[in-house]
PDB file of N, CA and C in Angstrom:
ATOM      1  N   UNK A   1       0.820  -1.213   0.000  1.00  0.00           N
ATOM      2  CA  UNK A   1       0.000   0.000   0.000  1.00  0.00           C
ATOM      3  C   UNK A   1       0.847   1.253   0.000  1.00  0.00           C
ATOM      4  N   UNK A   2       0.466   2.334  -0.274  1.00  0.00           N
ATOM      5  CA  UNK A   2       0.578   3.467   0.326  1.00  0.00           C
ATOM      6  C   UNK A   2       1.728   3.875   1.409  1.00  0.00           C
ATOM      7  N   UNK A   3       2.487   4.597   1.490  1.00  0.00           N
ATOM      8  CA  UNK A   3       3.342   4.684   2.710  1.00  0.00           C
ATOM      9  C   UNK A   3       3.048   6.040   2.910  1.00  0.00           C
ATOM     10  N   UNK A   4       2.246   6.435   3.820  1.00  0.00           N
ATOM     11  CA  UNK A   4       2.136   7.332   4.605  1.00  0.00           C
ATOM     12  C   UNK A   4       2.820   8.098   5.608  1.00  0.00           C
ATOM     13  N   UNK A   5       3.272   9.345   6.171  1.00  0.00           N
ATOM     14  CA  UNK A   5       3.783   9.617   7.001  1.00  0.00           C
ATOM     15  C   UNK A   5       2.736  10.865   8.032  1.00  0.00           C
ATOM     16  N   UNK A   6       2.776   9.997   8.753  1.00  0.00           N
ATOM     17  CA  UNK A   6       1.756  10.120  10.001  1.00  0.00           C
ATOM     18  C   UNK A   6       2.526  10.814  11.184  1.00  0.00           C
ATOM     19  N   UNK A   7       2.081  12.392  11.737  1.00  0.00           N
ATOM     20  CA  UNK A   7       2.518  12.874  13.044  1.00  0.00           C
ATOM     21  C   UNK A   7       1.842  12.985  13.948  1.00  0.00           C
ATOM     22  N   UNK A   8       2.093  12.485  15.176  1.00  0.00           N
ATOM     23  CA  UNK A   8       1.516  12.144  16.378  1.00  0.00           C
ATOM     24  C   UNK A   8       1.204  13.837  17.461  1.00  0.00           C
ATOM     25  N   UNK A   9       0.589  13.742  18.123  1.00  0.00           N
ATOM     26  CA  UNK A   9       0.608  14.744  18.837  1.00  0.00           C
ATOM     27  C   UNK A   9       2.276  15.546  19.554  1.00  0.00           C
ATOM     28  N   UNK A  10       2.919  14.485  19.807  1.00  0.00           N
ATOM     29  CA  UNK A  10       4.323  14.852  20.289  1.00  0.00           C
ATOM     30  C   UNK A  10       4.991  15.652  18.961  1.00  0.00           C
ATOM     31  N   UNK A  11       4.160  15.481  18.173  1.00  0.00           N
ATOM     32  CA  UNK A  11       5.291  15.785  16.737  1.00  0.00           C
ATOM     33  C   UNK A  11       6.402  14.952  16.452  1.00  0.00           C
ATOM     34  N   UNK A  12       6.432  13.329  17.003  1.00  0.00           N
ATOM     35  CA  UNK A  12       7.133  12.333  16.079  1.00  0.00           C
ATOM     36  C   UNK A  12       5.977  11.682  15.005  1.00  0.00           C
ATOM     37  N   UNK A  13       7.024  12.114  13.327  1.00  0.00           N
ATOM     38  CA  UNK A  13       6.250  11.194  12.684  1.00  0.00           C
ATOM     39  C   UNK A  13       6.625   9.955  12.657  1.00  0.00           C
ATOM     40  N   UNK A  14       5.714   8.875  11.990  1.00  0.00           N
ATOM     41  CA  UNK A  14       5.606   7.599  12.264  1.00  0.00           C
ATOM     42  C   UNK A  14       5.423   6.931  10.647  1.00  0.00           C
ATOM     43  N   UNK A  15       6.075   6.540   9.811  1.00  0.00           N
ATOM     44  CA  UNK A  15       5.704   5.669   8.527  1.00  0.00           C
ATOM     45  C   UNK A  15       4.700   4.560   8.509  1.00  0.00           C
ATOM     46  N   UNK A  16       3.736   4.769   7.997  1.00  0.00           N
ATOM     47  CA  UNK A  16       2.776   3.536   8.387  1.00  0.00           C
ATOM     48  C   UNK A  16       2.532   3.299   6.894  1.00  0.00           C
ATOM     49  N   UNK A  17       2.473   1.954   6.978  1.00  0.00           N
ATOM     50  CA  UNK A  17       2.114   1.515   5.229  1.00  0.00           C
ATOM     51  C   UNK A  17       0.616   0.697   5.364  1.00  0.00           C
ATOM     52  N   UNK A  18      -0.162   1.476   4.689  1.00  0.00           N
ATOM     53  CA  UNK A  18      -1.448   1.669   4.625  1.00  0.00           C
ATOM     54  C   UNK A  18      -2.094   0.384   4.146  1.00  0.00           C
ATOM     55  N   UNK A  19      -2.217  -0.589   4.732  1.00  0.00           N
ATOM     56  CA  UNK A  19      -2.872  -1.913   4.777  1.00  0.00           C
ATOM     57  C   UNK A  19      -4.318  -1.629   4.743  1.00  0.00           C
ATOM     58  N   UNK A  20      -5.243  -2.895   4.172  1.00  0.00           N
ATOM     59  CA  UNK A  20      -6.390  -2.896   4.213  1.00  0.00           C
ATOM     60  C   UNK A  20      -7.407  -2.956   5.246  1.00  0.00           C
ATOM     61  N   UNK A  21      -6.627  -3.426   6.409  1.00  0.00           N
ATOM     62  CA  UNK A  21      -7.299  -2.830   7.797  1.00  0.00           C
ATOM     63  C   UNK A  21      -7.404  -1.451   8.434  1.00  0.00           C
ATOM     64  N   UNK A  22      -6.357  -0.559   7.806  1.00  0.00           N
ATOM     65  CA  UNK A  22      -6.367   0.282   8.211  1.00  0.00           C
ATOM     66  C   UNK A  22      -8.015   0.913   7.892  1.00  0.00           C
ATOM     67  N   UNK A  23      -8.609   0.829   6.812  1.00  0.00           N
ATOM     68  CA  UNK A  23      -9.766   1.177   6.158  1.00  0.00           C
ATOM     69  C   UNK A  23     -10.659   0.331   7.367  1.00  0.00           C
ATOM     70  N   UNK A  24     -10.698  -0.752   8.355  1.00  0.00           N
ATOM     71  CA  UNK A  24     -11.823  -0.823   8.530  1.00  0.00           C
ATOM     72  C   UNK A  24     -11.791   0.178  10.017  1.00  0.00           C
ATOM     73  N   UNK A  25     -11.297   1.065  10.161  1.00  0.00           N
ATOM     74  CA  UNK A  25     -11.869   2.042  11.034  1.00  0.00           C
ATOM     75  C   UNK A  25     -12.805   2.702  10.855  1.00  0.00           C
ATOM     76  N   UNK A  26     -13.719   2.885  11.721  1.00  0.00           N
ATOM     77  CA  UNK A  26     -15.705   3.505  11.420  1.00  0.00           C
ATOM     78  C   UNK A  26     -15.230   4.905  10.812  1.00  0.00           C
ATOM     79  N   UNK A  27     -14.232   5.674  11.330  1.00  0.00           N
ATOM     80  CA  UNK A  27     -14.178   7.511  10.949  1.00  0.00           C
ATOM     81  C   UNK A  27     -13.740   7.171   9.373  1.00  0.00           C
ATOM     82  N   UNK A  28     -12.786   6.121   8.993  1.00  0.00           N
ATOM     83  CA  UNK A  28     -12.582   6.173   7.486  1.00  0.00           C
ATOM     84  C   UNK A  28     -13.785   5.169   6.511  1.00  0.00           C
ATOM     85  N   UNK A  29     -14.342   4.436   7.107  1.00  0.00           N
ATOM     86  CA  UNK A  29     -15.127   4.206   6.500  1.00  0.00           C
ATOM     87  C   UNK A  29     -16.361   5.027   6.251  1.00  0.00           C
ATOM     88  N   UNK A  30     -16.339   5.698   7.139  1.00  0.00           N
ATOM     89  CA  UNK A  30     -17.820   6.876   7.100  1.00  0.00           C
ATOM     90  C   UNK A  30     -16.816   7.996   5.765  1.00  0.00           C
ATOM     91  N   UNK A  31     -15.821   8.124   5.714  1.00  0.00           N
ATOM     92  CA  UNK A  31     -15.352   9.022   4.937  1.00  0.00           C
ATOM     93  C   UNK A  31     -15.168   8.517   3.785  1.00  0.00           C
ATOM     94  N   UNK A  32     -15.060   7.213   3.273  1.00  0.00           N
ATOM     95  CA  UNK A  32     -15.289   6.716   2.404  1.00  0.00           C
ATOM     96  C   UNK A  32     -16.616   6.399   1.694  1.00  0.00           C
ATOM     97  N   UNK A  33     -17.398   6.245   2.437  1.00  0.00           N
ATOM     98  CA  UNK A  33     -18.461   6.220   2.110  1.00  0.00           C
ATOM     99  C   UNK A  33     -19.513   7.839   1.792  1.00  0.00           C
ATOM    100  N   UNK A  34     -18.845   8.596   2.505  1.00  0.00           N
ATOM    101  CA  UNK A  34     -19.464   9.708   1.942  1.00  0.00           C
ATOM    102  C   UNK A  34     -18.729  10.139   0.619  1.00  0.00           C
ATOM    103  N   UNK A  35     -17.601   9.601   0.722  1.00  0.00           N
ATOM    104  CA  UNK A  35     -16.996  10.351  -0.683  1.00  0.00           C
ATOM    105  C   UNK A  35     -17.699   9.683  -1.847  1.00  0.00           C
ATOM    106  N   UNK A  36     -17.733   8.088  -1.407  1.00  0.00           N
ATOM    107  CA  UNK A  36     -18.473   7.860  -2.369  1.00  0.00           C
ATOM    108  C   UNK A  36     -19.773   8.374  -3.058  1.00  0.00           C
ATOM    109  N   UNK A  37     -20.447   8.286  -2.231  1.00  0.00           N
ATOM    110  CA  UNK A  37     -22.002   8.550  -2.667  1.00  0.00           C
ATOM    111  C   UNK A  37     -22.058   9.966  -3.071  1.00  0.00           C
ATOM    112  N   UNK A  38     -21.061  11.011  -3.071  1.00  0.00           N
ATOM    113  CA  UNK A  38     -20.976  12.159  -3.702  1.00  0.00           C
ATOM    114  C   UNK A  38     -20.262  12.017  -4.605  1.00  0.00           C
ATOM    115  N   UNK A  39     -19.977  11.042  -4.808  1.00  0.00           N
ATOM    116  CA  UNK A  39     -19.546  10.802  -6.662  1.00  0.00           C
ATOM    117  C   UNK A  39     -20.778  10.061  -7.302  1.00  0.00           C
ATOM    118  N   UNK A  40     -21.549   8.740  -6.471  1.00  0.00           N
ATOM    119  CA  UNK A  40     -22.286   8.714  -6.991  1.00  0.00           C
ATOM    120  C   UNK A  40     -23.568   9.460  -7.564  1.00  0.00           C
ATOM    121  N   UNK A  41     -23.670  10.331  -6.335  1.00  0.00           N
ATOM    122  CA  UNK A  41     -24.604  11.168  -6.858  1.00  0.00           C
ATOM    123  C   UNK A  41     -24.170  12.611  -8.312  1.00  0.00           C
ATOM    124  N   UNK A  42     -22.724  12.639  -8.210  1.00  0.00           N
ATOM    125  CA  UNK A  42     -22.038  13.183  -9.492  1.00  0.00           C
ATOM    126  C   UNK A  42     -22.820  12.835 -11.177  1.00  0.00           C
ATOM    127  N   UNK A  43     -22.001  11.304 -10.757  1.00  0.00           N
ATOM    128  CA  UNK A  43     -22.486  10.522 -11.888  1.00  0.00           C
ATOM    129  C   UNK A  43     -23.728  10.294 -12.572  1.00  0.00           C
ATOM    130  N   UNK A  44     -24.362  10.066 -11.208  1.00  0.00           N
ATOM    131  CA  UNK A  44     -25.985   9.824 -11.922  1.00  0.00           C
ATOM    132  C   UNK A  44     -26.251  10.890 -12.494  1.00  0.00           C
ATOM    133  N   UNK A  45     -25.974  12.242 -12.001  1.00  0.00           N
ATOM    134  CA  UNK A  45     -26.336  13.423 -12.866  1.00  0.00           C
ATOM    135  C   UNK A  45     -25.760  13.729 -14.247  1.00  0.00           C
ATOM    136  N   UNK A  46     -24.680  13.671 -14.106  1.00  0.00           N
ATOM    137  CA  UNK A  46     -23.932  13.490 -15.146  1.00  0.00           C
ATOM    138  C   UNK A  46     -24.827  12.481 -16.289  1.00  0.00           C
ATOM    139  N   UNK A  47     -25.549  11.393 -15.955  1.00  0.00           N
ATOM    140  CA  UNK A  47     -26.221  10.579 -16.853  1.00  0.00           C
ATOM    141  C   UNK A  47     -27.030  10.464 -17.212  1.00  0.00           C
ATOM    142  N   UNK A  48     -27.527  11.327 -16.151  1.00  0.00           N
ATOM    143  CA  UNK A  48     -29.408  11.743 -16.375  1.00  0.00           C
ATOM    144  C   UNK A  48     -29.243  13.289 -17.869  1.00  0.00           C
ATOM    145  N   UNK A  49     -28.111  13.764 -17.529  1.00  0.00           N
ATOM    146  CA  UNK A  49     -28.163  15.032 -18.536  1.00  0.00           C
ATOM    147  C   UNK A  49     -27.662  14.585 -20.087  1.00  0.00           C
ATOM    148  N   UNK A  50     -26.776  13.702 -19.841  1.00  0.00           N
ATOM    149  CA  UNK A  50     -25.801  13.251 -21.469  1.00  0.00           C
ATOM    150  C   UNK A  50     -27.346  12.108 -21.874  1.00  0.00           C
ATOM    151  N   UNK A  51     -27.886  11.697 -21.040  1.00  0.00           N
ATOM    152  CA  UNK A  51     -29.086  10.686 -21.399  1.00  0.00           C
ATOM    153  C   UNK A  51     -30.604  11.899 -22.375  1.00  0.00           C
ATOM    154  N   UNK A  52     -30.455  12.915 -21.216  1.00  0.00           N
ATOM    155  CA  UNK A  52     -31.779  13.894 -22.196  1.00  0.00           C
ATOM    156  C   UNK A  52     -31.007  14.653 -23.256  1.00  0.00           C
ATOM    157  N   UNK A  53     -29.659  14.801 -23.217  1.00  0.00           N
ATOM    158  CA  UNK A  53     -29.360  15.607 -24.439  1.00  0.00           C
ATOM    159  C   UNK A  53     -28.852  14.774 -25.487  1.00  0.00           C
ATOM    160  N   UNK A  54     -29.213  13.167 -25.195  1.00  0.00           N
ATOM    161  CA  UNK A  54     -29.424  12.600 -26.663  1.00  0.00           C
ATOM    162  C   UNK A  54     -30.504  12.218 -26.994  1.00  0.00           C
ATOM    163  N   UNK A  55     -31.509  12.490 -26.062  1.00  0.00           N
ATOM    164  CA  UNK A  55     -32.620  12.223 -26.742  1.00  0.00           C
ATOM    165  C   UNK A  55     -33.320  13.885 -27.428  1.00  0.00           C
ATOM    166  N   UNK A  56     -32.548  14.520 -27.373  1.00  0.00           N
ATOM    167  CA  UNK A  56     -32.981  15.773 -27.884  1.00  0.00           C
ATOM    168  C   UNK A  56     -32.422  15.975 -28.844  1.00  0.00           C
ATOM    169  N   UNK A  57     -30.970  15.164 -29.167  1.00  0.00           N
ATOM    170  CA  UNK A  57     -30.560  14.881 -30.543  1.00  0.00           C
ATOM    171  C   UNK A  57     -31.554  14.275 -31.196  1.00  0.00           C
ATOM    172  N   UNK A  58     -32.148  13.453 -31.051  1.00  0.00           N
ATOM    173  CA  UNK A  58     -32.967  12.341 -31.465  1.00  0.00           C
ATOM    174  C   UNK A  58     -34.137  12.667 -32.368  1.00  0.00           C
ATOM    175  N   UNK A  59     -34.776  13.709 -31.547  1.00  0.00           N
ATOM    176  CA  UNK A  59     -35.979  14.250 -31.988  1.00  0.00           C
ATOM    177  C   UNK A  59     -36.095  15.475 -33.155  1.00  0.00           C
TER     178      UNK A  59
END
């Protein structure tokens, strides 16, 4: 993964290489999941508009 460099409150940083557990923490999964669904909701728009402006080619 990823090699990250992570600073602690003391101000030592720490190299952490970003494994797939790291993701199952609730604060990154909630952040993942919102990022997602604001892309999904991107997209769908994005498809709903390229979808009516070919059917307006169409006609």
């Amino acid at each position: 993964g990823k090699v990250q460099l992570y600073t602690n409150e003391e101000g030592n940083s720490t190299q952490v290489d970003e494994q797939p557990e790291e993701t199952n923490s609730p604060k990154i999964q909630e952040m993942l999941k919102k990022a997602e669904s604001t892309e999904d909701s991107h997209q769908s728009e994005k498809e709903s508009v390229s979808g009516s402006e070919k059917q307006d080619d169409a006609i």
